[in-house]
Structure formats: C-alpha cells, structure tokens
Protein backbone atom coordinates (compact mmCIF):
# COMPACT_ATOMS: atom_id res chain seq x y z
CA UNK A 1 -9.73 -8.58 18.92
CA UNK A 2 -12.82 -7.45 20.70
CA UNK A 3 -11.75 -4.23 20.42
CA UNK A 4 -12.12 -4.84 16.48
CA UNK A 5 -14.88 -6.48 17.59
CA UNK A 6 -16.89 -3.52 19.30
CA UNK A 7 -15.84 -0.96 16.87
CA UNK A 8 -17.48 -2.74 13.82
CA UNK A 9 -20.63 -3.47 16.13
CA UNK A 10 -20.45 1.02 16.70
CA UNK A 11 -19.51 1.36 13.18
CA UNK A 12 -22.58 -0.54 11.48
CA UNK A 13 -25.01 -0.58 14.22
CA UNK A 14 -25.23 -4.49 14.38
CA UNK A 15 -23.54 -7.45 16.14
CA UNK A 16 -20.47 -9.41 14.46
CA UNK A 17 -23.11 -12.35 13.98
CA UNK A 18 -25.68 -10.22 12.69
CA UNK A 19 -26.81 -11.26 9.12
CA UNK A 20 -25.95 -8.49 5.89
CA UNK A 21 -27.67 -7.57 3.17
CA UNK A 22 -25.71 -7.24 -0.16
CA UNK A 23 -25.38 -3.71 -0.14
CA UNK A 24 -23.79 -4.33 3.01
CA UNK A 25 -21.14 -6.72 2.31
CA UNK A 26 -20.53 -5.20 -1.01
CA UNK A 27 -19.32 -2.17 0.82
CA UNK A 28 -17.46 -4.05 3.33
CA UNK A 29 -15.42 -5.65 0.71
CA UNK A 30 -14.95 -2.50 -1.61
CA UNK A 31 -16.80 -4.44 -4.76
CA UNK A 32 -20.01 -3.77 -7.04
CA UNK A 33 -23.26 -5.92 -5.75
CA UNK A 34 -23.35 -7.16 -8.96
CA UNK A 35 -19.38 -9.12 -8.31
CA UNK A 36 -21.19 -10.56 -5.14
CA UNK A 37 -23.88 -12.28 -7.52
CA UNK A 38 -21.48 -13.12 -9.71
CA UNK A 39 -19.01 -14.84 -7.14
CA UNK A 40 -22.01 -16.81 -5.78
CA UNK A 41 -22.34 -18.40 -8.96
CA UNK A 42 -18.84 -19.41 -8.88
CA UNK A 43 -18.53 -20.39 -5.25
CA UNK A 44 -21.05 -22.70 -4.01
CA UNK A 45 -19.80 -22.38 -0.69
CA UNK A 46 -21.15 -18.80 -1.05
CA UNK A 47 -25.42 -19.24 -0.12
CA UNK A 48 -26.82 -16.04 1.34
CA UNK A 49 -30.34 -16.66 3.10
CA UNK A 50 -32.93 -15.27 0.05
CA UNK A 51 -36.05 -14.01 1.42
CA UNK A 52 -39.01 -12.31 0.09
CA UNK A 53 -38.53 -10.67 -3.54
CA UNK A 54 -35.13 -12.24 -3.61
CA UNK A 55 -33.50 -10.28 -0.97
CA UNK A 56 -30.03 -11.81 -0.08
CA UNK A 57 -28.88 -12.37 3.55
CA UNK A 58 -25.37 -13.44 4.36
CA UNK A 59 -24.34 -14.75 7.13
CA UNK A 60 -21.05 -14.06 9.30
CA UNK A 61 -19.20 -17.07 7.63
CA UNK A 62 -20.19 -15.90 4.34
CA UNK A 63 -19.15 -13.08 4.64
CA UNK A 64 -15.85 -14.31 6.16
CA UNK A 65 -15.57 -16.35 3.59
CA UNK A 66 -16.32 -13.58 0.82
CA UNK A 67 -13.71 -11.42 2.35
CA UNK A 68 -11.20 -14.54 1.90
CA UNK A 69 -12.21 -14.66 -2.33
CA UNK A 70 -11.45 -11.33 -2.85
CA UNK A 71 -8.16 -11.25 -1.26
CA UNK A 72 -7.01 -13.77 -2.90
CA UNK A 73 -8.57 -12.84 -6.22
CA UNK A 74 -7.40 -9.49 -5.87
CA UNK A 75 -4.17 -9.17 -3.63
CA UNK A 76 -2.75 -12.24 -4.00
CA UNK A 77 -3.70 -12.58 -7.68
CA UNK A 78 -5.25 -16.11 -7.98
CA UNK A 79 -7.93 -17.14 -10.61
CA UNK A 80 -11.15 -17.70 -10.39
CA UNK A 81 -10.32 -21.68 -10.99
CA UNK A 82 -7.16 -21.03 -8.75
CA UNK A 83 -9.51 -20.02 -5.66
CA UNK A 84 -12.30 -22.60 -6.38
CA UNK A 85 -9.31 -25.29 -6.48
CA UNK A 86 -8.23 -24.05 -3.21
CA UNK A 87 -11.77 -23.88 -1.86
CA UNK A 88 -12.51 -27.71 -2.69
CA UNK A 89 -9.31 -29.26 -1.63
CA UNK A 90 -9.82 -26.98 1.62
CA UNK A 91 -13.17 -27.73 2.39
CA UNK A 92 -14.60 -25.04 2.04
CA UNK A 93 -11.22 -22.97 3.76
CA UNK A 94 -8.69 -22.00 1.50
CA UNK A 95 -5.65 -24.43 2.63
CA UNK A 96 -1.42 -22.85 3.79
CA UNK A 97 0.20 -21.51 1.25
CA UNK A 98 2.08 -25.03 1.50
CA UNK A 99 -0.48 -27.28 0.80
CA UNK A 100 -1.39 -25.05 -2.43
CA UNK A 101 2.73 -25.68 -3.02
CA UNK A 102 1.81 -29.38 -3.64
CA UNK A 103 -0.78 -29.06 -5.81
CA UNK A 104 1.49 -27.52 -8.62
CA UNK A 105 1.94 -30.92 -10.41
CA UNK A 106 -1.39 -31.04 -11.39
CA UNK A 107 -1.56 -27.39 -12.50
CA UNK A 108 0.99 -27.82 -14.54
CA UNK A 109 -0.04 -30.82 -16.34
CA UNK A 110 -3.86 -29.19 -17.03
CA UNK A 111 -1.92 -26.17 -18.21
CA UNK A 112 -0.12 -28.40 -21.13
CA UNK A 113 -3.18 -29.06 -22.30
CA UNK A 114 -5.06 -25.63 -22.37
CA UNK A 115 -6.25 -25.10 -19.21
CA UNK A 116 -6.31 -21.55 -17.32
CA UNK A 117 -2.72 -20.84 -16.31
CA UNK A 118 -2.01 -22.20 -12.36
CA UNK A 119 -2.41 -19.83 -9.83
CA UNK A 120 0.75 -17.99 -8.80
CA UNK A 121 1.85 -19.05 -5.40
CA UNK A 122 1.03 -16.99 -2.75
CA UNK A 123 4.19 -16.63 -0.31
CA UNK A 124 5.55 -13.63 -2.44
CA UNK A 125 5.47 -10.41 -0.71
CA UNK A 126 4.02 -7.19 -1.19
CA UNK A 127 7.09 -6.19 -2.48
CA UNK A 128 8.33 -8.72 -4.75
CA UNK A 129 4.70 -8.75 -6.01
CA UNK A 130 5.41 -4.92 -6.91
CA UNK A 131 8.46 -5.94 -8.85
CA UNK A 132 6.84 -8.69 -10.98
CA UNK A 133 3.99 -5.93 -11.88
CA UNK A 134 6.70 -3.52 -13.06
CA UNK A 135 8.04 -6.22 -14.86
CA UNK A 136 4.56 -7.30 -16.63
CA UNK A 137 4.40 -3.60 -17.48
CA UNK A 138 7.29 -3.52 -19.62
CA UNK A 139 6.58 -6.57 -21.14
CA UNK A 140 3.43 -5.37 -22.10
CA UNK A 141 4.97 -2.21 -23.67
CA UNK A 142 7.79 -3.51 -25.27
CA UNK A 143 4.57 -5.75 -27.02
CA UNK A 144 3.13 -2.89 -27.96
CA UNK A 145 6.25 -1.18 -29.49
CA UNK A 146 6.77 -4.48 -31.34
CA UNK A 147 3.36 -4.33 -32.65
CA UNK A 148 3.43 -0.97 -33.76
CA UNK A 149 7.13 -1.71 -35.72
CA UNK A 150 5.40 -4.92 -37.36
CA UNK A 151 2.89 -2.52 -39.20
C-alpha cells in the first residue's frame, strides 16, 4: 500500500492528501471536467473547496469518493438514482453489496409506478456481466430487425 502510495506521490508530484484541481481528478478518473461538474450537482456529498474565479479544489475524500461514483456508474452499471440511493442509506459510503440486496423491495415497488428501473445488483462478475451485454446486444438487434419488417 505505500508502495501505491509513493508511486502516485512520484507520479503527480504531490502528497496522497494533497488537494486536486479538476483537471486533475478528471484525468485520474478517465472522465470530461465537465462529468465532474455535473456529478457534483448530483452528489452533495461531492463539495470541492472553490476559490478565487471559481477554481475547484477537491480534497482526498472527494476524490475517493468520486473514484467510488464512477465505478459504480460505469463498471458496475448502477444509475444515477441507484448510486445516490446507495450514497444516503450509506452515509455518505456506498453500503456491501448485501445491504443494497435488501433494499430491492422498495425498488421494486417505485418501479411499478414509473420510477427509474432499480439498480442491478452488484455481486455479478466481470464475466457474467459480459454475458448479459451480449445478450442486451441481440435484443437490441433483433428490435431493430423487427422494426425494419414492421415498415
């Protein structure tokens, strides 16, 4: 671990509790600056320091916490109102994949009547993941060859 440690400190020049500007983080986590703004909007947890002319500053446990949204917005496929759920029943720490297990009732019930589809659960695997993409991919063209046979 402080191996990790002392290779990021080479790497960017600063300590591990050193504060980062946008440009920064948005590098760090492989995402636009603009995604960063927008996720702060979403996540109040998520307040960089803002200094002169509106300069963001994020701090080691934003940043920790940024890197958290975007993996599970992007690798483990939750939604936006998926992670924010997990966020507030966490306290501000996304809870086990067990406790996120319990809250499917509810999901469920606010998906009857509208809502954003529940998150998927996130104990699947990289591979079975794979598999369920594949099969979303050929759903999605066999709706487009039913389309096209319906004109």
């Amino acid at each position: 671990m402080a191996e990790a440690t002392e290779t990021t400190k080479r790497r960017s020049g600063k300590s591990s509790a050193a504060f980062r500007t946008i440009s920064e983080v948005a590098e760090r986590l492989d995402v636009p600056q603009h995604v960063l703004r927008f996720w702060e909007t979403k996540f109040g947890q998520v307040r960089p320091l803002k200094r002169g002319g509106g300069r963001r500053y994020y701090r080691p446990e934003d940043v920790d916490l940024l890197e958290r949204i975007r993996s599970l917005l992007y690798d483990e496929g939750y939604t936006i109102k998926g992670v924010q759920r997990l966020l507030r029943e966490g306290g501000g720490k996304a809870p086990a994949p067990a406790a996120s297990a319990e809250t499917s009732g509810g999901e469920e019930k606010a998906n009857s009547v509208g809502a954003e589809a529940p998150a998927p659960a996130p104990a699947l695997s990289s591979s079975q993941r794979d598999v369920l993409v594949d099969l979303q991919n050929e759903l999605k063209d066999l709706q487009d060859l039913l389309a096209k046979l319906a004109n």
